[in-house]
C-alpha atoms as a PDB file:
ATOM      1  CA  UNK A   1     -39.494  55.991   9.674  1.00  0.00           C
ATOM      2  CA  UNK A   2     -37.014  56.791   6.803  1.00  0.00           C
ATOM      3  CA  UNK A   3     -34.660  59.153   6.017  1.00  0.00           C
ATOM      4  CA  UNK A   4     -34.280  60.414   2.910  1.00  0.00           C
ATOM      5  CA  UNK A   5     -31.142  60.294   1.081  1.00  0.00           C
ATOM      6  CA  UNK A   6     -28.856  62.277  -0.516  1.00  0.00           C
ATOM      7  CA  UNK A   7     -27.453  59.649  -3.000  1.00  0.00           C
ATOM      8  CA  UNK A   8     -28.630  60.550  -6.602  1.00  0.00           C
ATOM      9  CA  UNK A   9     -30.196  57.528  -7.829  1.00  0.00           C
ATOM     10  CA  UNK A  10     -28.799  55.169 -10.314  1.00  0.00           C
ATOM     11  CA  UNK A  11     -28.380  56.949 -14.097  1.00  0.00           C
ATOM     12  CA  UNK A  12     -26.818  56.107 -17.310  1.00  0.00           C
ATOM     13  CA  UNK A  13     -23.340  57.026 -16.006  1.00  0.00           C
ATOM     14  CA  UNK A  14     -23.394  54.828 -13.376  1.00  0.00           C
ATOM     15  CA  UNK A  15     -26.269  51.992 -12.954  1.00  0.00           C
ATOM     16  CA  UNK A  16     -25.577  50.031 -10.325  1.00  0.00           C
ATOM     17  CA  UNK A  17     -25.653  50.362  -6.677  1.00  0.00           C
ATOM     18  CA  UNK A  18     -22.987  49.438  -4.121  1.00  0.00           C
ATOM     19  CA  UNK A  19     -25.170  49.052  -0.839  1.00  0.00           C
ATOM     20  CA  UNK A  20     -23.836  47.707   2.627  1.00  0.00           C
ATOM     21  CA  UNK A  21     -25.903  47.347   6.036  1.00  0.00           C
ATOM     22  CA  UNK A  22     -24.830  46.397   9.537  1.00  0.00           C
ATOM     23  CA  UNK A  23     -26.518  43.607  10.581  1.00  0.00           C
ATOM     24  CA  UNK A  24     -27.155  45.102  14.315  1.00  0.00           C
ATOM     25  CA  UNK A  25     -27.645  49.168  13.816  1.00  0.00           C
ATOM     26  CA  UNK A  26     -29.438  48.704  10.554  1.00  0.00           C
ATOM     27  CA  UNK A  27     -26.733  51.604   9.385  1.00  0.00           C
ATOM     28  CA  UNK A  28     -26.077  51.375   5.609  1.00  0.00           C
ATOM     29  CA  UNK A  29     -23.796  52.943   3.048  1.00  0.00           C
ATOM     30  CA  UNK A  30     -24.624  53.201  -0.360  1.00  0.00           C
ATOM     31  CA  UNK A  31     -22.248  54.674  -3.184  1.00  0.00           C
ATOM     32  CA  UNK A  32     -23.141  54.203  -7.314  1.00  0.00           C
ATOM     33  CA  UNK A  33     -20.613  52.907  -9.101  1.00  0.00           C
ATOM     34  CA  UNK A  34     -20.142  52.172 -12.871  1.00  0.00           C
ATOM     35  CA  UNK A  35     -20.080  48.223 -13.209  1.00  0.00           C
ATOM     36  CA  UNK A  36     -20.465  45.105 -10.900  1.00  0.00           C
ATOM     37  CA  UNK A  37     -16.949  44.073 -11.521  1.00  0.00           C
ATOM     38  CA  UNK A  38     -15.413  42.564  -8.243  1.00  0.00           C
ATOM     39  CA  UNK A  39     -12.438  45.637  -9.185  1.00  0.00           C
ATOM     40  CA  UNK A  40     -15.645  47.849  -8.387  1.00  0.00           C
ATOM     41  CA  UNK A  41     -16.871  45.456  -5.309  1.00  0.00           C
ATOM     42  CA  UNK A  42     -13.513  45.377  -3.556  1.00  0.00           C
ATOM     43  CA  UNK A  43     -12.765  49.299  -4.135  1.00  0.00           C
ATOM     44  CA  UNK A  44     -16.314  50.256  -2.385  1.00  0.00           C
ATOM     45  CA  UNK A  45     -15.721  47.245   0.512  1.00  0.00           C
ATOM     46  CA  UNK A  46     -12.169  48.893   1.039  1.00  0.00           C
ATOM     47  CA  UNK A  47     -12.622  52.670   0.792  1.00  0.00           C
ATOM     48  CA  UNK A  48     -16.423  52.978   1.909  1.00  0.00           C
ATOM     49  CA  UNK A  49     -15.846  50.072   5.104  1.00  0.00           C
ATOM     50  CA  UNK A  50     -13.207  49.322   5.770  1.00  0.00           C
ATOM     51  CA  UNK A  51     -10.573  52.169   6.023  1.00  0.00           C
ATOM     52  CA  UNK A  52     -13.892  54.284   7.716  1.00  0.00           C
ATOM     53  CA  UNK A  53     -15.113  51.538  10.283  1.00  0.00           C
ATOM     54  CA  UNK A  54     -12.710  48.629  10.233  1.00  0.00           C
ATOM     55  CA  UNK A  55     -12.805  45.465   8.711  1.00  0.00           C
ATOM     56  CA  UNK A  56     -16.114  43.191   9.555  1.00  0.00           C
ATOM     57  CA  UNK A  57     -15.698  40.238  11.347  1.00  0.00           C
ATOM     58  CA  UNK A  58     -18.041  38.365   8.712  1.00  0.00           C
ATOM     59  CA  UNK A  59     -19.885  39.513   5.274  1.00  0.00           C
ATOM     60  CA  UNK A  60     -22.606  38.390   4.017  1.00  0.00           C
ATOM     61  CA  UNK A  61     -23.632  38.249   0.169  1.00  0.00           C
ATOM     62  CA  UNK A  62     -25.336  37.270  -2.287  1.00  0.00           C
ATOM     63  CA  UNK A  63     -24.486  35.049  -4.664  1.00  0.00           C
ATOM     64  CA  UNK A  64     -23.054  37.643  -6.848  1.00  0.00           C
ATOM     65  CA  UNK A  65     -19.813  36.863  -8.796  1.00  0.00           C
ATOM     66  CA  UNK A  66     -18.261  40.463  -7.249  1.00  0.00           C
ATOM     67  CA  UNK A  67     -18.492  38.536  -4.057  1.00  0.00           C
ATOM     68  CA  UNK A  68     -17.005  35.135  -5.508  1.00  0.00           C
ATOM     69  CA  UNK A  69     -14.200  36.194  -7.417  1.00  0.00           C
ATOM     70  CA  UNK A  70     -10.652  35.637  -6.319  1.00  0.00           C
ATOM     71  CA  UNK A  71      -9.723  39.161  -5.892  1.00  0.00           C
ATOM     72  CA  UNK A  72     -12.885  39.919  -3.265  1.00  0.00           C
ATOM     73  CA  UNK A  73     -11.566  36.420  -2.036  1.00  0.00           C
ATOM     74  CA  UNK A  74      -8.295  37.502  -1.373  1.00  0.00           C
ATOM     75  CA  UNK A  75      -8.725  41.244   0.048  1.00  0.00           C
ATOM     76  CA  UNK A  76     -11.374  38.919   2.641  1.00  0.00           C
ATOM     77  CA  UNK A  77      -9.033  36.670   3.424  1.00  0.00           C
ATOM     78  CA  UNK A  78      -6.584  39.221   4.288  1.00  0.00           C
ATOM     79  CA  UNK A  79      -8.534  40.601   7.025  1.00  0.00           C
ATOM     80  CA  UNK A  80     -10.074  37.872   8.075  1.00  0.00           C
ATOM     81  CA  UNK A  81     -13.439  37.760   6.956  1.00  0.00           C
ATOM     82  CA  UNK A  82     -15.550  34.977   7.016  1.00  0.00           C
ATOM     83  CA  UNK A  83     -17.721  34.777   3.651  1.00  0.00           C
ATOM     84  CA  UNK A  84     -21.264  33.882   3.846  1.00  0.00           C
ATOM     85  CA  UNK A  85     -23.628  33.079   1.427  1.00  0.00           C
ATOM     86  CA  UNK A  86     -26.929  33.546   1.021  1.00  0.00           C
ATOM     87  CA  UNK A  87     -29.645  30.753   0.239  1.00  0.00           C
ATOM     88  CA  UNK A  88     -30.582  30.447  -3.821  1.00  0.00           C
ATOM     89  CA  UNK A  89     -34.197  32.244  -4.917  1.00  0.00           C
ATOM     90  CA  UNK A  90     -34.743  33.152  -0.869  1.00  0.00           C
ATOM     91  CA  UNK A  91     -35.027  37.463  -1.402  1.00  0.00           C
ATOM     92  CA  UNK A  92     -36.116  37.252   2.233  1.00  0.00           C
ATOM     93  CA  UNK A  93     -32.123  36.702   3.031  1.00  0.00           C
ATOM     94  CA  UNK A  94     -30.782  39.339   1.771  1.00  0.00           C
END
């Protein structure tokens, strides 16, 4: 069964999708934000997780260069997150 949502859906303002699901619960948050810069990635992972459930023990991504970049590296490595990647062309993964 789903819920629906009351996210307005991607638009010209903002196109992408920030989206973030525990692995156990199922429980995601979603906010839309304006680019996929890891600036954008590392505001969402910090204000939207972090600060409201506490830091994740580890995160796993895509293969995204949000997730790569040495600012998402950093902010991870500060509270101790172990990156995890997923497998190339395997959509099942994520």
């Amino acid at each position: 069964m789903r819920k629906e949502s009351n996210q307005k859906p991607a638009g010209p303002l903002q196109p992408f999708s920030a989206i973030a699901v525990d692995y156990y619960s199922k429980y995601a948050v979603t906010k839309a934000i304006t680019s996929a810069s890891a600036e954008e990635v590392a505001d969402f992972f910090v204000k939207e997780l972090v600060l409201k459930f506490g830091s994740p023990k580890k995160i796993l991504s895509d293969r995204g260069t949000a997730f790569w970049a040495k600012l998402t590296e950093t902010i991870f490595s500060l509270v101790s997150i172990k990156q995890v990647k997923t497998t190339t062309y395997h959509p099942e993964t994520n």
